[in-house]
Protein backbone atom coordinates (compact mmCIF):
# COMPACT_ATOMS: atom_id res chain seq x y z
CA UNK A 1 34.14 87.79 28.19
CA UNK A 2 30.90 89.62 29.07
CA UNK A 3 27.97 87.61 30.76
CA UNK A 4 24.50 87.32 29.29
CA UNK A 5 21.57 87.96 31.53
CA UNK A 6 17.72 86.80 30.70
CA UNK A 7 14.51 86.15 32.08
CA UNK A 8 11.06 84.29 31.43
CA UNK A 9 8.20 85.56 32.57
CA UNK A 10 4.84 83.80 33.20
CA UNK A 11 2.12 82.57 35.07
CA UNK A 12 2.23 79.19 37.14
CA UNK A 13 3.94 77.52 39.92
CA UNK A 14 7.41 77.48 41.43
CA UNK A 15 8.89 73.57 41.34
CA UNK A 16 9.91 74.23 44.37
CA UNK A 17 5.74 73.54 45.93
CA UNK A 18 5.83 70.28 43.58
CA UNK A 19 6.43 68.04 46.75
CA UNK A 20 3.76 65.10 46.10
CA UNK A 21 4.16 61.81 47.16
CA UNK A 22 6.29 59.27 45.26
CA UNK A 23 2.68 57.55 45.45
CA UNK A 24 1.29 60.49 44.40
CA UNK A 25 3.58 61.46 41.60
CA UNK A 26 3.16 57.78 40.27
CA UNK A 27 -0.32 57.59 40.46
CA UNK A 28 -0.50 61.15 38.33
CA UNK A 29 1.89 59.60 35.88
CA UNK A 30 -0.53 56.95 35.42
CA UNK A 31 -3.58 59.46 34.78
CA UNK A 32 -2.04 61.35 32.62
CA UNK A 33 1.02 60.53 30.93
CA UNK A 34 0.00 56.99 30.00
CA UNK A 35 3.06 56.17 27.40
CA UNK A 36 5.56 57.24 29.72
CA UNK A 37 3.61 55.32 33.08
CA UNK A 38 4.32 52.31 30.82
CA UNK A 39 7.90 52.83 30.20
CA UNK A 40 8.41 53.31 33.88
CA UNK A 41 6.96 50.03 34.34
CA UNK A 42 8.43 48.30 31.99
CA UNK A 43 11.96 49.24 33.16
CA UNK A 44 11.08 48.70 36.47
CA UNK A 45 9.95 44.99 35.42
CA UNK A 46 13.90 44.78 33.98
CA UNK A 47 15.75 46.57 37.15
CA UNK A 48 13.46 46.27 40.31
CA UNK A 49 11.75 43.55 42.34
CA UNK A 50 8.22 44.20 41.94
CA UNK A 51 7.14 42.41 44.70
CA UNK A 52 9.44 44.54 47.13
CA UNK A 53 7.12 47.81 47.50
CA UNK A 54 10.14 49.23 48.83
CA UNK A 55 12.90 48.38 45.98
CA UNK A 56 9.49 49.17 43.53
CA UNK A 57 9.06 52.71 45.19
CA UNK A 58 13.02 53.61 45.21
CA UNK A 59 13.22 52.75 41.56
CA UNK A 60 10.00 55.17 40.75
CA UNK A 61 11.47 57.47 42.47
CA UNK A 62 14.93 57.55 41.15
CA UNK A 63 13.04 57.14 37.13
CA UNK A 64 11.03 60.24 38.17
CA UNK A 65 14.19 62.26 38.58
CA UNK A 66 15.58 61.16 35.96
CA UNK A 67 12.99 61.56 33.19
CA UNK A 68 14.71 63.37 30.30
CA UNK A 69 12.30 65.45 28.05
CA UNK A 70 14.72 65.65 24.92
CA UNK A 71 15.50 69.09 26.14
CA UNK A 72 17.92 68.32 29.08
CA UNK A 73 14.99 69.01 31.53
CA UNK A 74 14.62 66.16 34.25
CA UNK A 75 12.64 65.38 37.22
CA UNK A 76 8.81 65.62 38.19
CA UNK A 77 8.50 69.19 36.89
CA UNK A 78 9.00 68.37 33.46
CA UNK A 79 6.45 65.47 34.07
CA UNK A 80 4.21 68.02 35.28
CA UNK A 81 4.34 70.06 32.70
CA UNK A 82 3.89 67.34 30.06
CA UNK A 83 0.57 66.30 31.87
CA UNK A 84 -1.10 69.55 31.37
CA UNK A 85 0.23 69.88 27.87
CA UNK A 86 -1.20 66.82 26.34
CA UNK A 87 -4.33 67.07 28.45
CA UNK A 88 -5.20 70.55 27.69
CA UNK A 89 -6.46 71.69 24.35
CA UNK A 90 -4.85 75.10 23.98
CA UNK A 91 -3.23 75.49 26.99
CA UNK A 92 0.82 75.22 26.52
CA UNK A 93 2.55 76.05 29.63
CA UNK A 94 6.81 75.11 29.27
CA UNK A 95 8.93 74.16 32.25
CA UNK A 96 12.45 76.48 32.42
CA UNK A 97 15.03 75.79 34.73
CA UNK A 98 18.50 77.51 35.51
CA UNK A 99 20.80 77.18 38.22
CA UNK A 100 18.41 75.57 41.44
CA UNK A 101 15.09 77.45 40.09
CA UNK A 102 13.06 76.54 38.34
CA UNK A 103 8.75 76.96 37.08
CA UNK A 104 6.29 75.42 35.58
CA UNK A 105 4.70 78.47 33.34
CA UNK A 106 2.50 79.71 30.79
CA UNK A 107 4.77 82.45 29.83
CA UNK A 108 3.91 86.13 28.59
CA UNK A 109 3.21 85.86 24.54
CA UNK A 110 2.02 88.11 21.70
CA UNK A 111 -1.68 87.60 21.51
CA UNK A 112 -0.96 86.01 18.01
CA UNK A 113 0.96 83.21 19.67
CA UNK A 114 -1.65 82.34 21.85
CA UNK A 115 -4.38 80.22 21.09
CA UNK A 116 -8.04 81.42 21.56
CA UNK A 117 -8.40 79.61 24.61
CA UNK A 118 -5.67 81.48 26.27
CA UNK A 119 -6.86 84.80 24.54
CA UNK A 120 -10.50 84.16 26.27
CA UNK A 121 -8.92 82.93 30.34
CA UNK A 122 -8.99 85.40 33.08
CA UNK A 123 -6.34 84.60 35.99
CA UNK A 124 -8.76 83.11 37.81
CA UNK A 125 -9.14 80.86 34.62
CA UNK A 126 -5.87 80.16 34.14
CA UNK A 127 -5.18 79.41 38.07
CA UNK A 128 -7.78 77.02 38.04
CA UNK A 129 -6.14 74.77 35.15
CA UNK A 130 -2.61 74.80 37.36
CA UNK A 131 -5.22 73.70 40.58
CA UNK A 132 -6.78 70.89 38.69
CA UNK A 133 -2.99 68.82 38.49
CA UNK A 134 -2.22 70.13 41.69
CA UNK A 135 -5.63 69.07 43.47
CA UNK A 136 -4.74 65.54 41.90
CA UNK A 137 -1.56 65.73 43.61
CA UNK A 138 -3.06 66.31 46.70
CA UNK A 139 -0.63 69.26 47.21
CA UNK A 140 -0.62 73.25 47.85
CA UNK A 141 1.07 75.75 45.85
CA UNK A 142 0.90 79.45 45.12
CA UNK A 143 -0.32 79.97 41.63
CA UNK A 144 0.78 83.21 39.95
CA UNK A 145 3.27 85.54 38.24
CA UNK A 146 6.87 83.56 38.34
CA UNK A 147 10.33 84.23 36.67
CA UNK A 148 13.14 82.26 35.60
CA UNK A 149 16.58 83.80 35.34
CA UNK A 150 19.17 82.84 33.51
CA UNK A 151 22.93 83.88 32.86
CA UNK A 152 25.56 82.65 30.55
């Protein structure tokens, strides 16, 4: 049996630098993934004591890394991800994962996949969207060129 080998290229962050906070990380949920801030809360209405900040923090965290996208993905990365999606018009940047790495990333297209936003962003541009969600995190990551490799 041979092995596969492939790679995705892009521009973003390394998961590895998302290290918020669980206050943080909820508090960002909140912001900007509203639908799934209320699902954490209901659940944790169901399987926490609310009135224990402690039990209430440990069962954020443990829904954080466990948040399935429909696509297998979990954790605060794909959360991450999500939040710039549906709060930037134009701007699609996909989480990929594969064997302890993984990126947040706008990855390399064909001009005719990208939408005119994209077409018209300098780096600078596009490094700036990636600081906006990480400036609300109150956290510090290098923004640039990543890959993702994968084998199968």
């Amino acid at each position: 049996m041979s092995m596969n080998y492939w790679s995705v290229d892009g521009f973003g962050v390394n998961e590895e630098d998302l290290t918020p906070t669980i206050d943080a990380q909820i508090s960002f949920i909140k912001k900007y993934l509203p639908d799934q801030y209320e699902e954490m809360q209901e659940n944790a209405n169901d399987n926490c004591d609310m009135n224990n900040t402690s039990d209430y923090l440990d069962y954020c965290r443990d829904w954080i890394e466990n948040f399935d996208d429909g696509n297998c993905d979990t954790g605060f990365g794909v959360l991450f991800t999500m939040a710039i999606r549906d709060n930037e018009e134009g701007f699609d940047p996909e989480y990929y994962y594969d064997d302890g790495c993984g990126a947040i990333i706008y990855p390399d297209r064909q001009p005719w996949d990208m939408s005119e936003r994209v077409k018209a962003m300098s780096k600078d541009d596009m490094a700036a969207v990636f600081q906006k969600y990480l400036d609300d995190l109150g956290i510090k990551a290098t923004i640039g060129r990543q890959t993702v490799e994968f084998f199968g």
